[in-house]
C-alpha atoms as a PDB file:
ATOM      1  CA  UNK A   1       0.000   0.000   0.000  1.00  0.00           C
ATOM      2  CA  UNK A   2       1.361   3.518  -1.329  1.00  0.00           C
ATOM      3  CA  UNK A   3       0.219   6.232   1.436  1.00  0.00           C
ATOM      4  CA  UNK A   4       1.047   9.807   0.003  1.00  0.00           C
ATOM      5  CA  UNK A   5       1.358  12.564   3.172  1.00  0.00           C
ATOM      6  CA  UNK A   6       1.978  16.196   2.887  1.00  0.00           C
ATOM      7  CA  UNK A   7       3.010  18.253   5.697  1.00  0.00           C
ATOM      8  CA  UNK A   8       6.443  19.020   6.822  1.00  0.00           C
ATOM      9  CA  UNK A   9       8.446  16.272   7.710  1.00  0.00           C
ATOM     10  CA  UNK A  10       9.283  17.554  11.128  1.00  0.00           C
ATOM     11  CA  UNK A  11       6.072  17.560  12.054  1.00  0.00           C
ATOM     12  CA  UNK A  12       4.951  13.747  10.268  1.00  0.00           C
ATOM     13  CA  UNK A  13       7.986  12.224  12.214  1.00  0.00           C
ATOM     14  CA  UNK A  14       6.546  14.303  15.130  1.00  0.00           C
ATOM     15  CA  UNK A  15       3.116  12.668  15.403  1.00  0.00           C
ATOM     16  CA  UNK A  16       4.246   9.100  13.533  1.00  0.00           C
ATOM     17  CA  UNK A  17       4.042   5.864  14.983  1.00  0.00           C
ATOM     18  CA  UNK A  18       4.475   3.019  11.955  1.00  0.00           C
ATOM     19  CA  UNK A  19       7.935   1.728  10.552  1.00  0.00           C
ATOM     20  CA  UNK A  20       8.058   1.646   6.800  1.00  0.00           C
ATOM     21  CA  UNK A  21       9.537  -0.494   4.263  1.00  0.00           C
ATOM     22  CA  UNK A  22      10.303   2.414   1.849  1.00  0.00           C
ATOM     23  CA  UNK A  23      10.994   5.766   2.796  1.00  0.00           C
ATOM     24  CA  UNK A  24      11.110   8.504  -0.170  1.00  0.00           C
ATOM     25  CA  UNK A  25      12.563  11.988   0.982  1.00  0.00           C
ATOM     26  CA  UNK A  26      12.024  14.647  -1.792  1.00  0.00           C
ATOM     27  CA  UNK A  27      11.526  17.810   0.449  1.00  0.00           C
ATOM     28  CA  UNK A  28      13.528  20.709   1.470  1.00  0.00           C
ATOM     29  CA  UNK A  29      16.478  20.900  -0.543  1.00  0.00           C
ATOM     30  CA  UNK A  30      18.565  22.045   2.059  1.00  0.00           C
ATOM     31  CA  UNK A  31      21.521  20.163   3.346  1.00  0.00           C
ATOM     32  CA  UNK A  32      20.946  20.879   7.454  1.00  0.00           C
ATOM     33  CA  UNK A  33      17.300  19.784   6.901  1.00  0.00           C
ATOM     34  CA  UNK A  34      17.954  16.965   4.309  1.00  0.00           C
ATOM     35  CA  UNK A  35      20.159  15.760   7.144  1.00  0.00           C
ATOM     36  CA  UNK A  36      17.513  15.531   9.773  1.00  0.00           C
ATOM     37  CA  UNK A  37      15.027  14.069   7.226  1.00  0.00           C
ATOM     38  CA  UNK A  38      17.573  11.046   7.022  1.00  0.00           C
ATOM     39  CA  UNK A  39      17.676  10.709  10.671  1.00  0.00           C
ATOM     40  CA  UNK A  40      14.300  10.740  11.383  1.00  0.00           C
ATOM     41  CA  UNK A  41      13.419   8.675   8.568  1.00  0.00           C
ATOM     42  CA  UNK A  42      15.661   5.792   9.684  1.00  0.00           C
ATOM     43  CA  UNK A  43      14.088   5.822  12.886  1.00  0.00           C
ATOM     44  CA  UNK A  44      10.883   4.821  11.268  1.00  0.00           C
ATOM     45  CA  UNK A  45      12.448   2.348   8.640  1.00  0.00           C
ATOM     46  CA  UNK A  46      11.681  -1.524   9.060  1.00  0.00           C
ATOM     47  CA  UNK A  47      14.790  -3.597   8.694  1.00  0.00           C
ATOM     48  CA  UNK A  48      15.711  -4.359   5.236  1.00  0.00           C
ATOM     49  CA  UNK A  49      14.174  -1.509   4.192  1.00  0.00           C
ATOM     50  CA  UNK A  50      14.699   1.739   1.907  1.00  0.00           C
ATOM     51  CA  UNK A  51      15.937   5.597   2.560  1.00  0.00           C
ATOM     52  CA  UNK A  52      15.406   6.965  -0.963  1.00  0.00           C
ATOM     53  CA  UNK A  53      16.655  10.441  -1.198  1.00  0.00           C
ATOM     54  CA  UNK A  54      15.435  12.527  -4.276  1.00  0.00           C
ATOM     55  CA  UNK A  55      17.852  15.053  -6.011  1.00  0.00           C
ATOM     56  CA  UNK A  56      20.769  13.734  -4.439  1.00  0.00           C
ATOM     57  CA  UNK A  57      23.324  15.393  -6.973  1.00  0.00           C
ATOM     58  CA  UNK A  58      21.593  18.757  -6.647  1.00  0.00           C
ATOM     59  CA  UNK A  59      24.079  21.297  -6.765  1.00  0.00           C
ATOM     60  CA  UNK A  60      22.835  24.467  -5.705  1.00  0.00           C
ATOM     61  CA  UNK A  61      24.428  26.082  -2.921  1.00  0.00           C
ATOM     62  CA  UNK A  62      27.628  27.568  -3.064  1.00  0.00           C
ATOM     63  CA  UNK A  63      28.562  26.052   0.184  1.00  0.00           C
ATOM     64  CA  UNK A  64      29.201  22.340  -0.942  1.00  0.00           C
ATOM     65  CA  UNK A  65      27.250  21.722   2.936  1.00  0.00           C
ATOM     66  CA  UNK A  66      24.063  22.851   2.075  1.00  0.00           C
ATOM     67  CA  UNK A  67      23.566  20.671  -0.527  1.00  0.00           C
ATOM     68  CA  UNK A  68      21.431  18.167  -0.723  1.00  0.00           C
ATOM     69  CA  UNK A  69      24.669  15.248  -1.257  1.00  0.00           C
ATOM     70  CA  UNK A  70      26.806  16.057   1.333  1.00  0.00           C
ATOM     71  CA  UNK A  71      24.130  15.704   4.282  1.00  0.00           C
ATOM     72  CA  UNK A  72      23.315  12.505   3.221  1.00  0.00           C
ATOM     73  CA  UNK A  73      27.202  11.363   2.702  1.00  0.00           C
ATOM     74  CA  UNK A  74      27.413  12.642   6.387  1.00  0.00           C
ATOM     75  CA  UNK A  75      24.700  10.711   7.636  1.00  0.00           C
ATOM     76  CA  UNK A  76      25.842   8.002   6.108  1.00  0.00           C
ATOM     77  CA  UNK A  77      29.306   8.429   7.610  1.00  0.00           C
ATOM     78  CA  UNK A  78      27.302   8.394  10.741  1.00  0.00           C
ATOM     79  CA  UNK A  79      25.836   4.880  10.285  1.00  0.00           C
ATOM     80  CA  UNK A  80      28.467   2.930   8.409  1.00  0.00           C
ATOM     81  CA  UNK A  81      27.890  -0.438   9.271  1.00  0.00           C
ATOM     82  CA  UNK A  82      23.933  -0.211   9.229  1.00  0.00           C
ATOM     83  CA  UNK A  83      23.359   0.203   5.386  1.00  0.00           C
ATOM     84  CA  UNK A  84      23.798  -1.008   1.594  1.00  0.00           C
ATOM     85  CA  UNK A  85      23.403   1.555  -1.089  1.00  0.00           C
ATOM     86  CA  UNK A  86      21.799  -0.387  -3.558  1.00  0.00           C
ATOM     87  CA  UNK A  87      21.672   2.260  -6.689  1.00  0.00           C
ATOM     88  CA  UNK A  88      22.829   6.419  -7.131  1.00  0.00           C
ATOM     89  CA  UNK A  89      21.491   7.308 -10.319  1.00  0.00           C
ATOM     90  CA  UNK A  90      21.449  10.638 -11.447  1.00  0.00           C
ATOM     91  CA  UNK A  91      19.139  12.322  -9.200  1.00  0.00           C
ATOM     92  CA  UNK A  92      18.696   9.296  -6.360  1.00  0.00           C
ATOM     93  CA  UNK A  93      20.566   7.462  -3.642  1.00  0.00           C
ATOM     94  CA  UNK A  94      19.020   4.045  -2.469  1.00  0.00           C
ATOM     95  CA  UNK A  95      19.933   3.009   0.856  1.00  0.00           C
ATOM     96  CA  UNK A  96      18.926  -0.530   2.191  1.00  0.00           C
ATOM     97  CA  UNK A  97      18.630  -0.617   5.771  1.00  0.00           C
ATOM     98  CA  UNK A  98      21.093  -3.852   7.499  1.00  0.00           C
ATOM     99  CA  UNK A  99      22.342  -5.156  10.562  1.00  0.00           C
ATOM    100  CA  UNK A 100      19.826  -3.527  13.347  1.00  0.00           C
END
């Protein structure tokens, strides 16, 4: 089952009580607020489950840390151990969940 939600993701991963098999972030394009997205999101992911971040070569910013790539590199710097990336394409990162 596909559930679409919109509100800010601060506030769904406020009020949320499910885990997920799939996660899709595709919000704020901004890399202090990508980075939270991934942490909260993992919380929430089932085990052998997916973090798929949208747009994760967007190069905006002129400060390579506010973009969208390095907060999920760092995150994932933060959890090496716990993950698989499965696929980067052009635009997406796909991030198996392992290990917890």
């Amino acid at each position: 089952n596909i559930q679409k939600i919109k509100m800010s993701s601060d506030d769904f991963f406020l009020k949320n009580k499910k885990k997920f098999d799939v996660i899709y972030i595709d919000g704020h394009h901004y890399g202090p607020q990508v980075y939270k997205d991934c942490q909260n999101a993992w919380k929430f992911l089932k085990n052998s489950g997916y973090l798929i971040c949208d747009d994760y070569i967007w190069n905006f910013y002129k400060n390579i840390e506010e973009n969208p790539c390095y907060a999920v590199n760092l995150f994932l710097t933060r959890i090496t151990g716990c993950f698989k990336i499965e696929k980067i394409s052009n635009s997406q990162i796909f991030v198996k969940k392992i290990n917890q």
